[in-house]
PDB file of N, CA and C in Angstrom:
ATOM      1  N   UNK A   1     -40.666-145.693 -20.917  1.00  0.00           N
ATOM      2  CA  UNK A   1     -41.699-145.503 -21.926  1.00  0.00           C
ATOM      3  C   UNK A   1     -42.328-146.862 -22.232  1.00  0.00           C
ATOM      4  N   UNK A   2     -43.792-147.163 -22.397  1.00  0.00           N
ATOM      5  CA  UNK A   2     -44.433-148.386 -22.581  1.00  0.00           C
ATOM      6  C   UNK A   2     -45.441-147.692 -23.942  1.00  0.00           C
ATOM      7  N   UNK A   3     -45.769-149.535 -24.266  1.00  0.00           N
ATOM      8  CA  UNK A   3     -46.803-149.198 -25.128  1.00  0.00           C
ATOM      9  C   UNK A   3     -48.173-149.485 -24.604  1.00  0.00           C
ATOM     10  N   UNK A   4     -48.173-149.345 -23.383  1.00  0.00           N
ATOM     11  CA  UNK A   4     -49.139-149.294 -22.666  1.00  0.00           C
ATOM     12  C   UNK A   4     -49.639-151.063 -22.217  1.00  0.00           C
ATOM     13  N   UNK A   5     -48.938-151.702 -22.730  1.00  0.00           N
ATOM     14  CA  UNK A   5     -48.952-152.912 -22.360  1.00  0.00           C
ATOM     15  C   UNK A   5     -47.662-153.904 -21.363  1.00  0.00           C
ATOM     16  N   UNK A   6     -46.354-153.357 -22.593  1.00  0.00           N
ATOM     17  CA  UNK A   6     -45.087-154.150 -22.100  1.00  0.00           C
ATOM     18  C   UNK A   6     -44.137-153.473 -22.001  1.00  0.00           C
ATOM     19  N   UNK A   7     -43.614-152.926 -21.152  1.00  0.00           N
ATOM     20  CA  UNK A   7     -42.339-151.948 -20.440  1.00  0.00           C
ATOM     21  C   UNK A   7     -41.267-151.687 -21.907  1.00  0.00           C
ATOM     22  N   UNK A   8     -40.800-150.631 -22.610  1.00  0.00           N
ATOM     23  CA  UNK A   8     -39.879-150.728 -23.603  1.00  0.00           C
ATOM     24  C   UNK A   8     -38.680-150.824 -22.683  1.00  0.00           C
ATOM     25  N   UNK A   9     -37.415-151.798 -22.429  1.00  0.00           N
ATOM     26  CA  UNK A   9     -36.626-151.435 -22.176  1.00  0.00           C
ATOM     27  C   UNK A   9     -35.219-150.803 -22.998  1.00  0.00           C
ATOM     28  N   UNK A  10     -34.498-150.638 -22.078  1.00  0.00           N
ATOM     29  CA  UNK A  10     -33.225-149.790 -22.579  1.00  0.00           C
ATOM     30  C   UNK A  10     -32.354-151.015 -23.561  1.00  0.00           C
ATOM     31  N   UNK A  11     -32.463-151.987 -24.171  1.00  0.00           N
ATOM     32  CA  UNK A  11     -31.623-152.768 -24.835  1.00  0.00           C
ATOM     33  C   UNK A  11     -30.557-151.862 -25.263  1.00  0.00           C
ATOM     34  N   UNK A  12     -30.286-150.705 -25.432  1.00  0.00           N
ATOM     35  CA  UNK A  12     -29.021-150.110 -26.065  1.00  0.00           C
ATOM     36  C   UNK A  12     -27.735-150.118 -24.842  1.00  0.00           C
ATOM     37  N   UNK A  13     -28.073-150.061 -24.018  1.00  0.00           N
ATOM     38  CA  UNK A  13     -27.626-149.570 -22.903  1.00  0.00           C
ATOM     39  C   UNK A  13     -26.957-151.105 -22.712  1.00  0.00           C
ATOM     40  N   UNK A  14     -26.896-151.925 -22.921  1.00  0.00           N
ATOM     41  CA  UNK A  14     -26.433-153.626 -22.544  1.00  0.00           C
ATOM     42  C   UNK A  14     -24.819-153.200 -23.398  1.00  0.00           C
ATOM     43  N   UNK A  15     -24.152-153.679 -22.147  1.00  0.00           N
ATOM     44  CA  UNK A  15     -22.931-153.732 -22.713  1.00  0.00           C
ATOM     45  C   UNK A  15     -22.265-155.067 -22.393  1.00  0.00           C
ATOM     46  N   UNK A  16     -22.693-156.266 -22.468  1.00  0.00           N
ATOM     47  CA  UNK A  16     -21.906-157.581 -22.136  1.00  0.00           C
ATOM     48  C   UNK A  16     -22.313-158.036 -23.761  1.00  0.00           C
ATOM     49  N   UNK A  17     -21.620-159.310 -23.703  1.00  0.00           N
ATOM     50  CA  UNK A  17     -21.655-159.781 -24.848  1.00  0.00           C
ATOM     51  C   UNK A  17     -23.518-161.194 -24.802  1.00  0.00           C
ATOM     52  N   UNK A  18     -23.614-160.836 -26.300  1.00  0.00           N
ATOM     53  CA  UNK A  18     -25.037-160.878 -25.474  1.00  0.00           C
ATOM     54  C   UNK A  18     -25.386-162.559 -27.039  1.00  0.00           C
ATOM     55  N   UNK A  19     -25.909-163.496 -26.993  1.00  0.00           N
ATOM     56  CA  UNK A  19     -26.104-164.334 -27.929  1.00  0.00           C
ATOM     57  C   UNK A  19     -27.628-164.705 -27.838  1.00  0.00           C
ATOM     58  N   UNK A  20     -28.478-164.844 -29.101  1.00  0.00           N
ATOM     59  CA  UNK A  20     -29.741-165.067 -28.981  1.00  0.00           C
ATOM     60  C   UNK A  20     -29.925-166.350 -29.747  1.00  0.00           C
ATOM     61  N   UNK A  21     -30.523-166.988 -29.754  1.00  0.00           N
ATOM     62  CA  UNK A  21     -31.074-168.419 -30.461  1.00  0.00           C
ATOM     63  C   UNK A  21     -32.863-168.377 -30.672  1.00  0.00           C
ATOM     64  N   UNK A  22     -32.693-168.747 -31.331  1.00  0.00           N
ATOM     65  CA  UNK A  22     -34.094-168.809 -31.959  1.00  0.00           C
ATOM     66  C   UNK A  22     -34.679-169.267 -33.420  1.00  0.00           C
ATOM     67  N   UNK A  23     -35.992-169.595 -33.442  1.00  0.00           N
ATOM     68  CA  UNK A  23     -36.435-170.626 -34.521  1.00  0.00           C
ATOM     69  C   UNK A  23     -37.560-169.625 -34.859  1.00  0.00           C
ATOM     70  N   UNK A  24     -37.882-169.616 -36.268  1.00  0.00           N
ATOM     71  CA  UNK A  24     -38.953-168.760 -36.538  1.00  0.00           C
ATOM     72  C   UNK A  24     -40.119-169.042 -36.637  1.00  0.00           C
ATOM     73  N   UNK A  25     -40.407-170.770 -36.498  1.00  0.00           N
ATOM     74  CA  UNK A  25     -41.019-171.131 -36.554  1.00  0.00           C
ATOM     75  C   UNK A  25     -41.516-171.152 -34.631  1.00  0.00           C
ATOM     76  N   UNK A  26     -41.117-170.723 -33.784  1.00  0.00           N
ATOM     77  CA  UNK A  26     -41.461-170.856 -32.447  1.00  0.00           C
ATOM     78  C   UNK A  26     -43.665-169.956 -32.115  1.00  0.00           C
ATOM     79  N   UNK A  27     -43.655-171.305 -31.657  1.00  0.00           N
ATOM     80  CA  UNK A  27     -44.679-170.200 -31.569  1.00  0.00           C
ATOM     81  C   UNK A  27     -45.267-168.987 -30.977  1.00  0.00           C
ATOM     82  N   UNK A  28     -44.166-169.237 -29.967  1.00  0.00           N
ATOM     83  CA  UNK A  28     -44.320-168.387 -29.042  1.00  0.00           C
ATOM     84  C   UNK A  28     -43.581-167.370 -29.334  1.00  0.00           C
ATOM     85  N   UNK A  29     -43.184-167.220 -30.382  1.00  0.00           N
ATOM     86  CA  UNK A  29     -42.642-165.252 -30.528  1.00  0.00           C
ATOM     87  C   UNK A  29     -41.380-165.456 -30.811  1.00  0.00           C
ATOM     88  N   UNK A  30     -40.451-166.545 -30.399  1.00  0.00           N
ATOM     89  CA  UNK A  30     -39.189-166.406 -29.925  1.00  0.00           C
ATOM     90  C   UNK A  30     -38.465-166.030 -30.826  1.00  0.00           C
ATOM     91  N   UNK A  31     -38.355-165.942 -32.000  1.00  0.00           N
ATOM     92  CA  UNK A  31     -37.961-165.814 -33.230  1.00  0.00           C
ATOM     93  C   UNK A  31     -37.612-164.310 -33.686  1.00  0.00           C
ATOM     94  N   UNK A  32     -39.276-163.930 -33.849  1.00  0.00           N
ATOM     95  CA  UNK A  32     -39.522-162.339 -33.395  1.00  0.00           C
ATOM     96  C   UNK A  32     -38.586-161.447 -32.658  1.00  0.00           C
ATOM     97  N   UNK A  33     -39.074-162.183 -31.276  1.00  0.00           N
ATOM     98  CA  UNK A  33     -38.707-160.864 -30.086  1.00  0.00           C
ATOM     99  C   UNK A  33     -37.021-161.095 -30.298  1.00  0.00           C
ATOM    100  N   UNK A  34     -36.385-162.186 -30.811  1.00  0.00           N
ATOM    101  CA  UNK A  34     -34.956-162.491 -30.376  1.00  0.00           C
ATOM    102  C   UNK A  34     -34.251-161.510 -32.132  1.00  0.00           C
ATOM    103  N   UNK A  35     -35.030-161.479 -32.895  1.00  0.00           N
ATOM    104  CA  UNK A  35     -34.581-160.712 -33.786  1.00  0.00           C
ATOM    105  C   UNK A  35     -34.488-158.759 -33.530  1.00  0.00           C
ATOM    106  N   UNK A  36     -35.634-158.409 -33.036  1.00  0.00           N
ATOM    107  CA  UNK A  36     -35.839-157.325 -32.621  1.00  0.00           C
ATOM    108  C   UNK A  36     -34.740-156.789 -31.337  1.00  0.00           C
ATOM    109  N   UNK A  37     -34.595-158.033 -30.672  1.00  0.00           N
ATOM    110  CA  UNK A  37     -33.637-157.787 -29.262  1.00  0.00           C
ATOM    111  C   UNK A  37     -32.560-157.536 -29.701  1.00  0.00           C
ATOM    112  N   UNK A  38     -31.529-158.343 -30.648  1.00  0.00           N
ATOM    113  CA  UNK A  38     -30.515-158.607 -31.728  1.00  0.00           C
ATOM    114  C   UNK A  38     -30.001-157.435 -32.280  1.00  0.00           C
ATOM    115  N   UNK A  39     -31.234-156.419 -32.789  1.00  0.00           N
ATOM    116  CA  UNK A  39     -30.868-155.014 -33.604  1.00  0.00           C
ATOM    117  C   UNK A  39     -30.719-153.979 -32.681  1.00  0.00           C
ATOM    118  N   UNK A  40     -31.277-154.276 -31.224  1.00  0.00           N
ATOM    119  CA  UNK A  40     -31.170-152.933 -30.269  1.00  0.00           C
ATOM    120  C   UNK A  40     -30.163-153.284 -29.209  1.00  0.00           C
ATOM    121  N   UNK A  41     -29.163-154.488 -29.488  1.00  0.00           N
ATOM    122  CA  UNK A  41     -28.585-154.468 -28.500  1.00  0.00           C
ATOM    123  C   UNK A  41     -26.888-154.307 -28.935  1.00  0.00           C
ATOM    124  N   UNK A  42     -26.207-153.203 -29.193  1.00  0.00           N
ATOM    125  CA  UNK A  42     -25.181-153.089 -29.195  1.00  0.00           C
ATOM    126  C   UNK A  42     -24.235-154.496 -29.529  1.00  0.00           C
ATOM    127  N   UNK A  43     -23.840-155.077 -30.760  1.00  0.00           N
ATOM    128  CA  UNK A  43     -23.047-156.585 -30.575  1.00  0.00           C
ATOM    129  C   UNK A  43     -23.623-157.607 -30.386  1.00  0.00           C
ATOM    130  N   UNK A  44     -24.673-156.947 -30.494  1.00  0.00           N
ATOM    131  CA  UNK A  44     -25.455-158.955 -30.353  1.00  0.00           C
ATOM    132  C   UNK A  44     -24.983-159.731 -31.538  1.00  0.00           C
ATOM    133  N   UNK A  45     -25.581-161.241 -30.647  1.00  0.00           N
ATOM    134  CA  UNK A  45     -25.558-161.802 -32.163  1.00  0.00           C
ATOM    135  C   UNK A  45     -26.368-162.532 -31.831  1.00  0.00           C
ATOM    136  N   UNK A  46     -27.435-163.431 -33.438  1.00  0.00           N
ATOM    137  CA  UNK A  46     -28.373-163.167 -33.648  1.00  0.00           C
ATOM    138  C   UNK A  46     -28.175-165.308 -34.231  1.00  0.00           C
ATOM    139  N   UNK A  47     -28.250-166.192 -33.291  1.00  0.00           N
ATOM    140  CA  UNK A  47     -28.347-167.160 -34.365  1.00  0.00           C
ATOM    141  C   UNK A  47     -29.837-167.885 -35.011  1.00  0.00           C
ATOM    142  N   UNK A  48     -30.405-167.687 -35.825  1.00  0.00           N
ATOM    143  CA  UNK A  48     -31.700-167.753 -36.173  1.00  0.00           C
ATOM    144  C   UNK A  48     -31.940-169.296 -37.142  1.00  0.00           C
ATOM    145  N   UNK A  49     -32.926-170.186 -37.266  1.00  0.00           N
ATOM    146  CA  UNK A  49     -32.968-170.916 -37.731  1.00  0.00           C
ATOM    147  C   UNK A  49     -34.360-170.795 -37.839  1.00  0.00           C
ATOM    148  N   UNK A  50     -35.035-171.288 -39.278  1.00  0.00           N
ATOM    149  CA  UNK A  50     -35.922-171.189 -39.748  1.00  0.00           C
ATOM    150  C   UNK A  50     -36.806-172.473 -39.074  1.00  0.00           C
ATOM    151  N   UNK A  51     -36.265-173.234 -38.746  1.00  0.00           N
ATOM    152  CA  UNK A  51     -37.851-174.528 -38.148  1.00  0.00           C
ATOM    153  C   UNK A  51     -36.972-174.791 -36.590  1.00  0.00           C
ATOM    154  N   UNK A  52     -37.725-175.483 -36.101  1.00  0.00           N
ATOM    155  CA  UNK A  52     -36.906-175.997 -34.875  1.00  0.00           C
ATOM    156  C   UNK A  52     -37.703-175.940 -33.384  1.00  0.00           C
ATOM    157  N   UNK A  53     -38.936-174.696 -33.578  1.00  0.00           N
ATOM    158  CA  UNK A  53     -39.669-174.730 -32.529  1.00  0.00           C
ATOM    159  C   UNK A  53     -39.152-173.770 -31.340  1.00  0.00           C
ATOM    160  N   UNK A  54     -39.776-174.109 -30.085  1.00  0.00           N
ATOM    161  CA  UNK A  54     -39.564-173.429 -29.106  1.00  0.00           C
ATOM    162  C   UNK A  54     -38.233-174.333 -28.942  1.00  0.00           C
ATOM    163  N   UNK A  55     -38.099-175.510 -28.920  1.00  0.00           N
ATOM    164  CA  UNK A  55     -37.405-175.809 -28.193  1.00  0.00           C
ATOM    165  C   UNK A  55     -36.116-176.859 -29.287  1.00  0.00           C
ATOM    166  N   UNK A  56     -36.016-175.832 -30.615  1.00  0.00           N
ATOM    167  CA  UNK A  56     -35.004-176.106 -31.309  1.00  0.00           C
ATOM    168  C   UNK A  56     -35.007-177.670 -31.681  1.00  0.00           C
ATOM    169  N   UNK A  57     -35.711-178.388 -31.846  1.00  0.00           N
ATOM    170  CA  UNK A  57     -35.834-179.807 -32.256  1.00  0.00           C
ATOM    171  C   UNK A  57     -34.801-179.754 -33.582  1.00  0.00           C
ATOM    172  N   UNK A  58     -34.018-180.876 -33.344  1.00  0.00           N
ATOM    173  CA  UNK A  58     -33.324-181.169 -34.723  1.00  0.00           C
ATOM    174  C   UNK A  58     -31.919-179.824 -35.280  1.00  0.00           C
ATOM    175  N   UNK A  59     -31.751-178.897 -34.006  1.00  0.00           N
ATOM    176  CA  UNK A  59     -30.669-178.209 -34.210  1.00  0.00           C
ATOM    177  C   UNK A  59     -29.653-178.116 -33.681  1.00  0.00           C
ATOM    178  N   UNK A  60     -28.762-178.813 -33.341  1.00  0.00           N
ATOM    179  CA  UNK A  60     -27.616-179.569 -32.392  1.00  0.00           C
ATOM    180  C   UNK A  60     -26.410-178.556 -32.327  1.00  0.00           C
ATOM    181  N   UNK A  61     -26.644-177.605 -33.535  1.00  0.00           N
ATOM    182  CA  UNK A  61     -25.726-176.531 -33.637  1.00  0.00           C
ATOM    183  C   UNK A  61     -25.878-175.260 -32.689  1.00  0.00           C
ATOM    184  N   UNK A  62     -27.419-174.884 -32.000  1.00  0.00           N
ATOM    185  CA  UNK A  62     -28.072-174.363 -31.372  1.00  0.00           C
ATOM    186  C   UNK A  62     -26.970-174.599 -29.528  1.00  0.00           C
ATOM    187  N   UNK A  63     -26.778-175.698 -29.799  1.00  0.00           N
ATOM    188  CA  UNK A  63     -26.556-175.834 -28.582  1.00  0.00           C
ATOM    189  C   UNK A  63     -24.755-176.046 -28.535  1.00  0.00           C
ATOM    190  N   UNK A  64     -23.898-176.288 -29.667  1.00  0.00           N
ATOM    191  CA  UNK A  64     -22.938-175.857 -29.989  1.00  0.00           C
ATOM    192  C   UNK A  64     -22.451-174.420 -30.384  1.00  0.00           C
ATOM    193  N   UNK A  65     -22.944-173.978 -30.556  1.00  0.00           N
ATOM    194  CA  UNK A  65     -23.008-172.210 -30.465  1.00  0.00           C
ATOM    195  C   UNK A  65     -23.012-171.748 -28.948  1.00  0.00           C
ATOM    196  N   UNK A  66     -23.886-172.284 -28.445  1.00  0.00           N
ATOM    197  CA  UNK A  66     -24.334-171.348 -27.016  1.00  0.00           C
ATOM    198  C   UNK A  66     -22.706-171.694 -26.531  1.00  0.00           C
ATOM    199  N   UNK A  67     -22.255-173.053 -26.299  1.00  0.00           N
ATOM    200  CA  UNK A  67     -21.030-173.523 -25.470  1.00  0.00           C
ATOM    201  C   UNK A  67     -20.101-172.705 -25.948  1.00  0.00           C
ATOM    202  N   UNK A  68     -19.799-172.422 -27.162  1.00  0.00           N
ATOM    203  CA  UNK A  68     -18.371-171.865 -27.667  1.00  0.00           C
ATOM    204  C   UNK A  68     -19.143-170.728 -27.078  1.00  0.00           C
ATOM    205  N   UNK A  69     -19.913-170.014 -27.143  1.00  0.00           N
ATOM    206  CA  UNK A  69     -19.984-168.257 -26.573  1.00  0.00           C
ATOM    207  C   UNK A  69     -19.617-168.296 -25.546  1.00  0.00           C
ATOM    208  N   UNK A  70     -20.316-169.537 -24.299  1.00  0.00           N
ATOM    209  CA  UNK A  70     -19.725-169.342 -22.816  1.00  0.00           C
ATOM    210  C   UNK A  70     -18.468-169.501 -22.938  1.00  0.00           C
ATOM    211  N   UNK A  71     -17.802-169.745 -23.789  1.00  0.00           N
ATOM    212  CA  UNK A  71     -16.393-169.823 -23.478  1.00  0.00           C
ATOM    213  C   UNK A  71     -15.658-169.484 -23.445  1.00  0.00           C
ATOM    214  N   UNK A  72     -16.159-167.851 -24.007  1.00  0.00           N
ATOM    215  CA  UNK A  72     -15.266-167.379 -24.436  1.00  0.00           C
ATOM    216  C   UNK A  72     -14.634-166.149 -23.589  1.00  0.00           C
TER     217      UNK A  72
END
């Protein structure tokens, strides 16, 4: 099913363990789409930070999060 633009996929259907990062301030959406992805995906988790950009400037925890998930 589409909205006639961008394919809806099955996010329910994801069964690995799944971690999102994102800044709300991104301009590019990332914030958005990683919140929306977050609620349809069975166990996600959702680490969100209010400034930081696309590319998380100034969030060192961003990238201490991701490591402990691979690790686990």
């Amino acid at each position: 099913m589409t909205n006639g633009l961008v394919p809806r996929y099955n996010l329910e259907q994801i069964r690995v363990p799944t971690l999102l990062i994102a800044a709300d301030d991104d301009l590019y959406g990332a914030g958005r789409n990683a919140r929306y992805t977050s609620e349809h995906i069975p166990n996600a988790r959702l680490l969100s930070f209010p400034t930081g950009g696309h590319i998380l400037v100034g969030r060192p925890g961003a990238l201490e999060e991701a490591a402990r998930f691979l690790r686990r």
